[in-house]
N, C-alpha and C. Protein backbone atom coordinates (compact mmCIF):
# COMPACT_ATOMS: atom_id res chain seq x y z
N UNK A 1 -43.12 -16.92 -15.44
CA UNK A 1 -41.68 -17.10 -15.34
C UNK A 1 -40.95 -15.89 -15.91
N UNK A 2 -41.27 -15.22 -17.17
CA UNK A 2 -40.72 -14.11 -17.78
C UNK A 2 -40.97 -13.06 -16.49
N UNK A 3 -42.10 -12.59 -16.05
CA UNK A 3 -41.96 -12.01 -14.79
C UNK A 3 -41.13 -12.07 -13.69
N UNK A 4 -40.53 -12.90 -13.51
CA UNK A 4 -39.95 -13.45 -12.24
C UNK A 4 -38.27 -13.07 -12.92
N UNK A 5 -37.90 -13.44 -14.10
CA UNK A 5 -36.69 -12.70 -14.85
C UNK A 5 -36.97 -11.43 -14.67
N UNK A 6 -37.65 -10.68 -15.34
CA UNK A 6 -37.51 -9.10 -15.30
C UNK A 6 -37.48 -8.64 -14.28
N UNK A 7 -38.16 -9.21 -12.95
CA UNK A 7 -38.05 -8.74 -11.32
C UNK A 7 -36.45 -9.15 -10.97
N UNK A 8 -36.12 -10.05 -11.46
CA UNK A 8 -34.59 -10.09 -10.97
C UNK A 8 -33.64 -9.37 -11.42
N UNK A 9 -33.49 -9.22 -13.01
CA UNK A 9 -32.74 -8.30 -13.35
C UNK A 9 -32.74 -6.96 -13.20
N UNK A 10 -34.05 -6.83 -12.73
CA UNK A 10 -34.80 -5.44 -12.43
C UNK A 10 -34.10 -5.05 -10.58
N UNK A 11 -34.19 -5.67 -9.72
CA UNK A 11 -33.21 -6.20 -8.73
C UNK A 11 -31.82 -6.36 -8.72
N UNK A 12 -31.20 -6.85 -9.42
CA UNK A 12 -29.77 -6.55 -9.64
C UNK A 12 -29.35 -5.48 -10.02
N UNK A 13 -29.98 -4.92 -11.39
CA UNK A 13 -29.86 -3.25 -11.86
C UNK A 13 -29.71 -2.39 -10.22
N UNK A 14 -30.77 -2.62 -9.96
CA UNK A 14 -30.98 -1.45 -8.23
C UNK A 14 -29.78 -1.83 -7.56
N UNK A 15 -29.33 -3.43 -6.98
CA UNK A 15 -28.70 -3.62 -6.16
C UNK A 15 -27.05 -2.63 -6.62
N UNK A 16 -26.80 -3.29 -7.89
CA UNK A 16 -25.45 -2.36 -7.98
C UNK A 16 -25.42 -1.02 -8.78
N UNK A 17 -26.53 -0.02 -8.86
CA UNK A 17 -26.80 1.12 -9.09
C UNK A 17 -26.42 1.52 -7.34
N UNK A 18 -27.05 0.78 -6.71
CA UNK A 18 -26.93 1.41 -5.42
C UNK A 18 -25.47 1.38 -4.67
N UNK A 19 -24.69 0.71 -5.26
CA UNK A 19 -23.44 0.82 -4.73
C UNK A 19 -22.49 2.08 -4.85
N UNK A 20 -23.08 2.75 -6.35
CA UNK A 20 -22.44 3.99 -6.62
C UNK A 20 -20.94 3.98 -6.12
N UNK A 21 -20.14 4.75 -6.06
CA UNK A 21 -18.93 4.40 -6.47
C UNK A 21 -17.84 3.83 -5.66
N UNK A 22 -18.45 3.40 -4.97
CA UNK A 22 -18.07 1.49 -4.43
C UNK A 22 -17.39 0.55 -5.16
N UNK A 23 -16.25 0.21 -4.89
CA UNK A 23 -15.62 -0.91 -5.59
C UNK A 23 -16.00 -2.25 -4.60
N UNK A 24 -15.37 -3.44 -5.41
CA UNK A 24 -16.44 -4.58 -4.75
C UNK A 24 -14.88 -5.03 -3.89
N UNK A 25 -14.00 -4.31 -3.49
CA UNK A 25 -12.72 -3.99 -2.42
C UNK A 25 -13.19 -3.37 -1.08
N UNK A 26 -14.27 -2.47 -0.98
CA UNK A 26 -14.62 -1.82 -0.18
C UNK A 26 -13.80 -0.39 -0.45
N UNK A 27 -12.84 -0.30 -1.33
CA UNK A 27 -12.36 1.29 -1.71
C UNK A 27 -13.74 2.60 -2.17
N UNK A 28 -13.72 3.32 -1.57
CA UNK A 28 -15.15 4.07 -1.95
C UNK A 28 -14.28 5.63 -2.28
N UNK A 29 -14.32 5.52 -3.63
CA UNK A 29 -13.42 6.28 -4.55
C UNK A 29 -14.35 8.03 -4.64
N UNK A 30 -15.69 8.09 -4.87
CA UNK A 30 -16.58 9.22 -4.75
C UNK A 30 -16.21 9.41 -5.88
N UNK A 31 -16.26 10.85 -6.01
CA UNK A 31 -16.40 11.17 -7.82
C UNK A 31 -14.98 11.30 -8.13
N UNK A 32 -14.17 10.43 -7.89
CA UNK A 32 -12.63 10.69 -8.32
C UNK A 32 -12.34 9.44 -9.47
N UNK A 33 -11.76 10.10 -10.77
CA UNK A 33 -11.91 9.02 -11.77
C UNK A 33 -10.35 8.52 -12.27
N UNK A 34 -9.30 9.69 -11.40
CA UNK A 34 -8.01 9.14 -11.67
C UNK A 34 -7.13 9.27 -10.51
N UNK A 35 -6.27 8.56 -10.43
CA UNK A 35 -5.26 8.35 -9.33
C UNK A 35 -3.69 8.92 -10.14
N UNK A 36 -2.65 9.14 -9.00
CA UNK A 36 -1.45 9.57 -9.21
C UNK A 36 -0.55 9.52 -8.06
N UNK A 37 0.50 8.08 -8.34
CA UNK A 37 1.66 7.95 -7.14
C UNK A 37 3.21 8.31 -7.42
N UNK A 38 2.99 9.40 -6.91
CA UNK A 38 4.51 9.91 -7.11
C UNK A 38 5.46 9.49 -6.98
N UNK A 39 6.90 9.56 -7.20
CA UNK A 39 8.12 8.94 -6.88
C UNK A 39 8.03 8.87 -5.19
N UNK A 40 8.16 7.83 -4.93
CA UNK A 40 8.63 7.64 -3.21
C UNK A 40 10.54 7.06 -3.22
N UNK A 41 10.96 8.50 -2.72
CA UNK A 41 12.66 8.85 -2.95
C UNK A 41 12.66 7.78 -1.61
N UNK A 42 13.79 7.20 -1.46
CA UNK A 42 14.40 6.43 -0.29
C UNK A 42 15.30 7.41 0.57
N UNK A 43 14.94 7.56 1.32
CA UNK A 43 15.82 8.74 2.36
C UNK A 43 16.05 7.84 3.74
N UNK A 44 15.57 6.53 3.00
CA UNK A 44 15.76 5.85 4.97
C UNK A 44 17.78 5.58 4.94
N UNK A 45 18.31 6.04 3.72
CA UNK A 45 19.91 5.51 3.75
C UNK A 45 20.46 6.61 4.74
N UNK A 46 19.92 7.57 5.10
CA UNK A 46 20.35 8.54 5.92
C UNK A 46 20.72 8.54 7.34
N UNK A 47 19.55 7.03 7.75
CA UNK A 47 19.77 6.97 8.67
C UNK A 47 20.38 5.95 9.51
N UNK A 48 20.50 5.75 11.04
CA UNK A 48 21.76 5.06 11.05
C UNK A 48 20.79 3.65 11.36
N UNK A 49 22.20 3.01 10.82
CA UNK A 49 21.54 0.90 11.08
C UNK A 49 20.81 1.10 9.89
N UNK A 50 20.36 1.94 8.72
CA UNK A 50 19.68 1.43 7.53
C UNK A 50 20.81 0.62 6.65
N UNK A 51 19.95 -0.29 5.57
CA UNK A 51 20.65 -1.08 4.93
C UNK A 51 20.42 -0.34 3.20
N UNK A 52 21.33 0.02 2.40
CA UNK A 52 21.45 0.31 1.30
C UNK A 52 20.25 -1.07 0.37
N UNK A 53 19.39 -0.79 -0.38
CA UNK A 53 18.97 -1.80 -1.53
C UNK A 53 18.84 -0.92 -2.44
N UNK A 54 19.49 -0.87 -3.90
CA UNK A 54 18.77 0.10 -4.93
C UNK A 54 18.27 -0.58 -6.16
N UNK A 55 17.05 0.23 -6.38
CA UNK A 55 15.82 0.26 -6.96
C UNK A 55 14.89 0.21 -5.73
N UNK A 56 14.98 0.05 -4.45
CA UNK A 56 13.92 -0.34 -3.57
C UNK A 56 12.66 1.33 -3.50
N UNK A 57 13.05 2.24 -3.94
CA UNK A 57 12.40 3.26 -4.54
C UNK A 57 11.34 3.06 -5.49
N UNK A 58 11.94 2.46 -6.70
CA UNK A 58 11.49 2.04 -8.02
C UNK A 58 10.15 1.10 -7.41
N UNK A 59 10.61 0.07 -6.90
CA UNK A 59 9.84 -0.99 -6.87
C UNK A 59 8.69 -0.59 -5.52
N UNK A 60 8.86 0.23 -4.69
CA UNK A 60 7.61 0.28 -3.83
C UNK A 60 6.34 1.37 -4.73
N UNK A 61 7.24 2.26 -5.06
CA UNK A 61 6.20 3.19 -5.72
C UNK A 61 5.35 2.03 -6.87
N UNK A 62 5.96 1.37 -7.46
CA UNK A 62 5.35 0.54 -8.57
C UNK A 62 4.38 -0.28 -7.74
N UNK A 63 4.78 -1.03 -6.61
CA UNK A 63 3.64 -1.80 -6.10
C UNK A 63 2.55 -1.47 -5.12
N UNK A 64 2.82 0.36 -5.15
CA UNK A 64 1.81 0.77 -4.52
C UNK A 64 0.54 1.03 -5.81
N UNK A 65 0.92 1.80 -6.89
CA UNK A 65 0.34 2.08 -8.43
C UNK A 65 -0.29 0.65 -8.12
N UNK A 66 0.15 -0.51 -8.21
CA UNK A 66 -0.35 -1.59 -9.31
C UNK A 66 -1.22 -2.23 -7.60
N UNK A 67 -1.33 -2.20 -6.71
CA UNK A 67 -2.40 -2.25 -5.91
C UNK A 67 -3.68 -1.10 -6.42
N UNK A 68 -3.44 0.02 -5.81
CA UNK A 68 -4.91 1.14 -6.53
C UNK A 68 -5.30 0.54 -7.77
N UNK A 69 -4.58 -0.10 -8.70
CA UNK A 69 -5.55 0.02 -9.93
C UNK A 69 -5.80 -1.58 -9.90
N UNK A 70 -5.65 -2.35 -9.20
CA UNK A 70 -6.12 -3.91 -9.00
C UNK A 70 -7.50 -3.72 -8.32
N UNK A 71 -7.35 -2.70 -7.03
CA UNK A 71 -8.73 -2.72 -5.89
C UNK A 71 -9.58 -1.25 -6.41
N UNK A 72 -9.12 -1.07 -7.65
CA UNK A 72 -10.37 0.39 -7.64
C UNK A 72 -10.61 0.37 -9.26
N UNK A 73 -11.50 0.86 -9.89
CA UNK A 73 -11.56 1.27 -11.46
C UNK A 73 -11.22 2.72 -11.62
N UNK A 74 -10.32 3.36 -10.50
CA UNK A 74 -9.26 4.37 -11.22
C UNK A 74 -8.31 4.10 -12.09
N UNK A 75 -8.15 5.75 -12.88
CA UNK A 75 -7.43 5.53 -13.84
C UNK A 75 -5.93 5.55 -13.41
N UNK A 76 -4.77 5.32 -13.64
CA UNK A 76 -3.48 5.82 -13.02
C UNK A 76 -2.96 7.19 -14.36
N UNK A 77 -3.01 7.89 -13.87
CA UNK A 77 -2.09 9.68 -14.80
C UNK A 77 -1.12 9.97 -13.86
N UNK A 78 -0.01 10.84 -15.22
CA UNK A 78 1.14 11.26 -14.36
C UNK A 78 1.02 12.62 -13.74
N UNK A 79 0.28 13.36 -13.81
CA UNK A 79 -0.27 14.87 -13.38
C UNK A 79 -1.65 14.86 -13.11
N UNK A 80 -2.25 15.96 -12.04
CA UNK A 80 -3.82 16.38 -12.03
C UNK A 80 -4.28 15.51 -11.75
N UNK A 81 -4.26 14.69 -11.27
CA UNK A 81 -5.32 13.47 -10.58
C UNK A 81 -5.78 14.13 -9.52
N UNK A 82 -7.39 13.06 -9.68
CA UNK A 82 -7.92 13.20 -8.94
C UNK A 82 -7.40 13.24 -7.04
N UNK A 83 -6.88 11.51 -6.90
CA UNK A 83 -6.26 11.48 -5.90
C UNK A 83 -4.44 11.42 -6.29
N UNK A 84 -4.08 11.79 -5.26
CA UNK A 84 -2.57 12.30 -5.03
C UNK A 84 -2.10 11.48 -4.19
N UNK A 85 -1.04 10.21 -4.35
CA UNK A 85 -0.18 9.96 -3.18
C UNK A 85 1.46 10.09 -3.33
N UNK A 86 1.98 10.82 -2.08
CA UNK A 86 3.29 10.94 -2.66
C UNK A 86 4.18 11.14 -1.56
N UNK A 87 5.68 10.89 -1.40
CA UNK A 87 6.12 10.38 0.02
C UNK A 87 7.03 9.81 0.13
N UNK A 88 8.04 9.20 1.00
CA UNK A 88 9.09 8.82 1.29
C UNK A 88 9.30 7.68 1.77
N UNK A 89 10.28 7.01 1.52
CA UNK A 89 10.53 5.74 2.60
C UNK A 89 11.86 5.93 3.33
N UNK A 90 11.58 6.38 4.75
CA UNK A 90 12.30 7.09 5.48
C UNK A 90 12.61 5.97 6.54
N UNK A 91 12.38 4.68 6.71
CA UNK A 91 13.49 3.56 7.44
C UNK A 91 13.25 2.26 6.62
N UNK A 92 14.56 1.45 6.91
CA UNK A 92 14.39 0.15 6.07
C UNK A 92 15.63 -0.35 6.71
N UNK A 93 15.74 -1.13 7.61
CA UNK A 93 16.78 -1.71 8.73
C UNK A 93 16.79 -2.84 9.05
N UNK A 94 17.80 -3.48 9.21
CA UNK A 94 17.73 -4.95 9.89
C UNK A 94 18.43 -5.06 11.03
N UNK A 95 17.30 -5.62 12.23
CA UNK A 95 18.25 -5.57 13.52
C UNK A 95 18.26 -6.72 13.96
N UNK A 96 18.85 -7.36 14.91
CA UNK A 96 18.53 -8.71 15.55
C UNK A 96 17.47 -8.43 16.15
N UNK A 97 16.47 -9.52 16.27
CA UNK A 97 15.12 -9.47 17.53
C UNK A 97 15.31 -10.65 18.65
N UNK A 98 16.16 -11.61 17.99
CA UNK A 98 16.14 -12.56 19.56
C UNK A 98 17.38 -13.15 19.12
N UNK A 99 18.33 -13.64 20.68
CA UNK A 99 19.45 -13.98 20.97
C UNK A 99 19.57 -15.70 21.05
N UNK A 100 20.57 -16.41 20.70
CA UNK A 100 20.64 -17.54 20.93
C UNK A 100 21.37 -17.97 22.14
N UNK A 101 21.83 -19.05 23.25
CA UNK A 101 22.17 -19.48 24.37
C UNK A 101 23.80 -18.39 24.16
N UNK A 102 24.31 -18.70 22.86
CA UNK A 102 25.88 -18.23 22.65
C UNK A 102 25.77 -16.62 22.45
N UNK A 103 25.01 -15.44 22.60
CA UNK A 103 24.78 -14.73 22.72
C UNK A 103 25.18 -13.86 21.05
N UNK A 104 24.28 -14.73 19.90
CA UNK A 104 24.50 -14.75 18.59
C UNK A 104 23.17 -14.20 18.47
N UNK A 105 22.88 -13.46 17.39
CA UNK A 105 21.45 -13.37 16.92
C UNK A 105 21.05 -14.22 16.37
N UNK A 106 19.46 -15.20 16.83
CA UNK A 106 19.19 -16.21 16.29
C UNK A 106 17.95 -15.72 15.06
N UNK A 107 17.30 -14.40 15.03
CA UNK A 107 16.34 -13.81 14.57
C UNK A 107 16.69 -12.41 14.02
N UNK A 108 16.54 -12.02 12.58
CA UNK A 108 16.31 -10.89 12.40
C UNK A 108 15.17 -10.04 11.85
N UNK A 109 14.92 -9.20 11.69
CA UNK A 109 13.70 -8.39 11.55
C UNK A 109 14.25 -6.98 10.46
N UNK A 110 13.72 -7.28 9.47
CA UNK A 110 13.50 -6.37 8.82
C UNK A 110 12.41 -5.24 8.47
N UNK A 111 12.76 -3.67 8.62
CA UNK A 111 11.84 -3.31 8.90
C UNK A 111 11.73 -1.82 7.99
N UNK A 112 10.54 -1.95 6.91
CA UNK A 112 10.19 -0.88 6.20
C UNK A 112 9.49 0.40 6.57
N UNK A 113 9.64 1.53 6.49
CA UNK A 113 8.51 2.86 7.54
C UNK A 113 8.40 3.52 5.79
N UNK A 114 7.07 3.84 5.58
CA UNK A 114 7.09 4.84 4.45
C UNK A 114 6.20 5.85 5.18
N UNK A 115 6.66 7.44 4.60
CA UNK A 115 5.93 8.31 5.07
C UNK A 115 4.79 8.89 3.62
N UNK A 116 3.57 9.16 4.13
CA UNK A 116 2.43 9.24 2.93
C UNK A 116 1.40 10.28 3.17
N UNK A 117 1.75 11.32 1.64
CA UNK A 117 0.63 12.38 2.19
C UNK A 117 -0.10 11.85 0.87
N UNK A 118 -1.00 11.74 1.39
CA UNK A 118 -2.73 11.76 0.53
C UNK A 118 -3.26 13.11 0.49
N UNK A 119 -3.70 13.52 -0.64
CA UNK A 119 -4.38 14.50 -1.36
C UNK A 119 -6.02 14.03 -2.15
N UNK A 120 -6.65 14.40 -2.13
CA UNK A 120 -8.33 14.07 -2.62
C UNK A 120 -8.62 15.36 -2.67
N UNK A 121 -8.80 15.82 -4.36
CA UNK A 121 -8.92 17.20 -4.92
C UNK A 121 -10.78 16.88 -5.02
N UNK A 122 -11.42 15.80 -5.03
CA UNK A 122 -12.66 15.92 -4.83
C UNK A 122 -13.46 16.15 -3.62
N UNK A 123 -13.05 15.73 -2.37
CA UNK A 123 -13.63 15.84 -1.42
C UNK A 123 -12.89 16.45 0.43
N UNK A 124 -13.35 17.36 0.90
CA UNK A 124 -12.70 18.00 1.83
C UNK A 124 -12.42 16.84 2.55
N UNK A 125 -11.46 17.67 3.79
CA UNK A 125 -11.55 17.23 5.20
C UNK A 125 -11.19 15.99 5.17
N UNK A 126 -10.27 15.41 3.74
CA UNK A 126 -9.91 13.59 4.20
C UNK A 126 -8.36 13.52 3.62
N UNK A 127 -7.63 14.72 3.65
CA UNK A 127 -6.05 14.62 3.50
C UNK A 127 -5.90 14.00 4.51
N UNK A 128 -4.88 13.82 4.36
CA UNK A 128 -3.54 13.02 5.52
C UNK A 128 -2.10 13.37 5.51
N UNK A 129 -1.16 13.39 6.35
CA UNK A 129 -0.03 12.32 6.45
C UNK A 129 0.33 11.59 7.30
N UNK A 130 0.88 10.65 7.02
CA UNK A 130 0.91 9.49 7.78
C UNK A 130 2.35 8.72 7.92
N UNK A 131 2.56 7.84 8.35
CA UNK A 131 3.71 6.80 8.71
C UNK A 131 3.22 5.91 8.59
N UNK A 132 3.62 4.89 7.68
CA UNK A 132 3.03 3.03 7.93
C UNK A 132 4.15 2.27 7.65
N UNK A 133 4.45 1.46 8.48
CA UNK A 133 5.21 0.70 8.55
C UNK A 133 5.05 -0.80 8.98
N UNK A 134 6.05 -1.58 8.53
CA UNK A 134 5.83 -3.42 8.74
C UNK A 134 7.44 -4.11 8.48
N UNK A 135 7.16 -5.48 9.07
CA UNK A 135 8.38 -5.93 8.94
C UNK A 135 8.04 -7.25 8.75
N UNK A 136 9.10 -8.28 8.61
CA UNK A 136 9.72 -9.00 7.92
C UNK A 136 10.51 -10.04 8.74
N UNK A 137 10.87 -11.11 9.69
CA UNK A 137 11.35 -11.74 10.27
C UNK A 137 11.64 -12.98 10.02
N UNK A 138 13.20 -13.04 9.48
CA UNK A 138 13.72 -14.25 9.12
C UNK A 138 14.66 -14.87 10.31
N UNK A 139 15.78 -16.10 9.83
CA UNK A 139 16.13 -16.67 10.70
C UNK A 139 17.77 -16.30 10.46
N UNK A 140 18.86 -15.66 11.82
CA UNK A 140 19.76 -14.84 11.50
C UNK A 140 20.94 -15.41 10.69
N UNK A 141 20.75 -17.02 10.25
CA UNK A 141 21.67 -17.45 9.20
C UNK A 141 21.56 -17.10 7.94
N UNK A 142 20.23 -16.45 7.20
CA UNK A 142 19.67 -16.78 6.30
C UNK A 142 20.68 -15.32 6.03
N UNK A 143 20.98 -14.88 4.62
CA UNK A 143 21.51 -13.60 4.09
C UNK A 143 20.24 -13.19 3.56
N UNK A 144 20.05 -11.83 3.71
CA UNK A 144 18.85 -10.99 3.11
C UNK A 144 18.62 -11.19 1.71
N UNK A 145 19.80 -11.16 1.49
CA UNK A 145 19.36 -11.36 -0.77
C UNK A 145 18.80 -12.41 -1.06
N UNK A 146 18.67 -13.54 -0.12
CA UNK A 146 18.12 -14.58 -0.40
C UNK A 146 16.63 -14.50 -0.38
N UNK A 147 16.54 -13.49 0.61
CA UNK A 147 14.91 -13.68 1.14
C UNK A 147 14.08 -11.81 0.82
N UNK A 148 15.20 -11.47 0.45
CA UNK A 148 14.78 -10.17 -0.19
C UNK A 148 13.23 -10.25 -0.64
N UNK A 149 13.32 -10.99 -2.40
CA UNK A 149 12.04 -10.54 -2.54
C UNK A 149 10.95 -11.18 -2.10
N UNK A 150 10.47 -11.93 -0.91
CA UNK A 150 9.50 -12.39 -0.31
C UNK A 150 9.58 -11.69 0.68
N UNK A 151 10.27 -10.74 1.31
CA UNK A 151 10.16 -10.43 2.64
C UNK A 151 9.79 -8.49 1.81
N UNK A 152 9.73 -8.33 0.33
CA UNK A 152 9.29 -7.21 0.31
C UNK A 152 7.86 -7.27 -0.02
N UNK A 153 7.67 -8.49 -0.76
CA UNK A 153 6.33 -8.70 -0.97
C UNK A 153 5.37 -8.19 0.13
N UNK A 154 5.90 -9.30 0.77
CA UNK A 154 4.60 -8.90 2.44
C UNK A 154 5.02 -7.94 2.84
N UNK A 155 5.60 -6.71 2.63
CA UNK A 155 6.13 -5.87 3.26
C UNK A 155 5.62 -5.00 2.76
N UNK A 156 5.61 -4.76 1.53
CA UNK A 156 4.69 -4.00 0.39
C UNK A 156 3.22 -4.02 0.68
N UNK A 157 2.97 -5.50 0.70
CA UNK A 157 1.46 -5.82 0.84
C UNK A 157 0.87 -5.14 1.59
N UNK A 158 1.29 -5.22 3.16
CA UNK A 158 0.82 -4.92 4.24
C UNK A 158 0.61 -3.43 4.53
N UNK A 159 2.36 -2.69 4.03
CA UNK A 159 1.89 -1.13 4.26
C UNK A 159 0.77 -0.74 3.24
N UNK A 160 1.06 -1.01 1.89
CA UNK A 160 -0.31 -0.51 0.94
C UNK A 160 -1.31 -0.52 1.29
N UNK A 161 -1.66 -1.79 1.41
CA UNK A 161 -3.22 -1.93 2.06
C UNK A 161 -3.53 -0.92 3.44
N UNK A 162 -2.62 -1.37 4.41
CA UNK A 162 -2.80 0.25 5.36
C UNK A 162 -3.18 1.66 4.69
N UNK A 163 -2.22 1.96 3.88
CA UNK A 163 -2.74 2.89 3.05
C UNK A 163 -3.83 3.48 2.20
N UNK A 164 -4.30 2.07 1.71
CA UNK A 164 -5.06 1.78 1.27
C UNK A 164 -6.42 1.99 2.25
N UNK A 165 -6.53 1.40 3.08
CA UNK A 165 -7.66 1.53 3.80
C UNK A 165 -7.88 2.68 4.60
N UNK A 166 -7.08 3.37 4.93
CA UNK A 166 -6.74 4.93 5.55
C UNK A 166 -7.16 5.85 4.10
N UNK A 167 -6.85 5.40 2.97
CA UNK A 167 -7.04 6.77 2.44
C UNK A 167 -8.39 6.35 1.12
N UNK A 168 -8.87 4.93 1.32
CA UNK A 168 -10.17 5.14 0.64
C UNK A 168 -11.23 4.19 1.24
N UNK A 169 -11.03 3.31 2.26
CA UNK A 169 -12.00 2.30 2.66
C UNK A 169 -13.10 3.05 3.43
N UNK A 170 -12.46 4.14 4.18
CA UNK A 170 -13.31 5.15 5.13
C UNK A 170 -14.08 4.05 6.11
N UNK A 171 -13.49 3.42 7.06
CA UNK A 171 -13.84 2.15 8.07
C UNK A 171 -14.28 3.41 9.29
């Protein structure tokens, strides 16, 4: 029986030695031991049909940070990191998406675009930039402040993880 322990633990040792630097997310980080997400400035007010929210700057950059360090055992630093993300949120709009019989908007759609350059000072040939974007579809009585922070949640969620999987899942 003591045999049959030491073969197992002896087995587990291998199994996650062999994962090497594999998070159990599927993020495959390589020899990079710190991360760094820069201010993402809001520049989508520039453009037309965007809707003014402030702090919405503050709060995406924060819930992009606090994703990487939930799905990886990087460190987060404010300089010299390993990986680099840093970038803009260049639309954030609400338009109608569907009409009612009285020719009212019965549906609206809110819709976030962030632009994202990835940097990886450890390993060539896997920069980026990119566009990811998602939205949000409530019902056109409802006022946005009401449904604000659930409709950034999933909104957040969805582009990060895009991000996320573009700049470390390597699918």
């Amino acid at each position: 029986m003591k045999r049959m322990k030491q073969f197992g633990l002896a087995l587990l040792a291998l199994v996650l030695l062999g994962c090497g630097a594999y998070s159990f997310t599927g993020g495959d980080v390589g020899e990079a031991e710190t991360f760094q997400v820069n201010y993402f400035q809001n520049y989508a007010t520039q453009s037309p049909g965007s809707v003014f929210h402030p702090g919405l700057d503050r709060d995406y950059t924060l819930s992009l940070q606090d994703l990487i360090l939930n799905q990886t055992n990087l460190d987060l630093v404010g300089s010299n990191a390993d990986l680099v993300y840093e970038g803009e949120i260049v639309e954030y709009r609400v338009q109608p998406m569907s009409a009612t019989a009285e020719q009212r908007a019965a549906q609206n759609r809110l819709t976030m675009t962030v632009n994202v350059r990835f940097f990886n000072r450890t390993k060539d040939n896997v920069d980026f930039e990119q566009r990811f974007s998602f939205f949000y579809d409530y019902p056109a009585a409802t006022q946005l402040a009401s449904i604000r922070d659930a409709a950034h949640q999933e909104i957040f969620e969805r582009i990060n993880q895009d991000i996320f999987t573009r700049s470390l899942a390597n699918w």
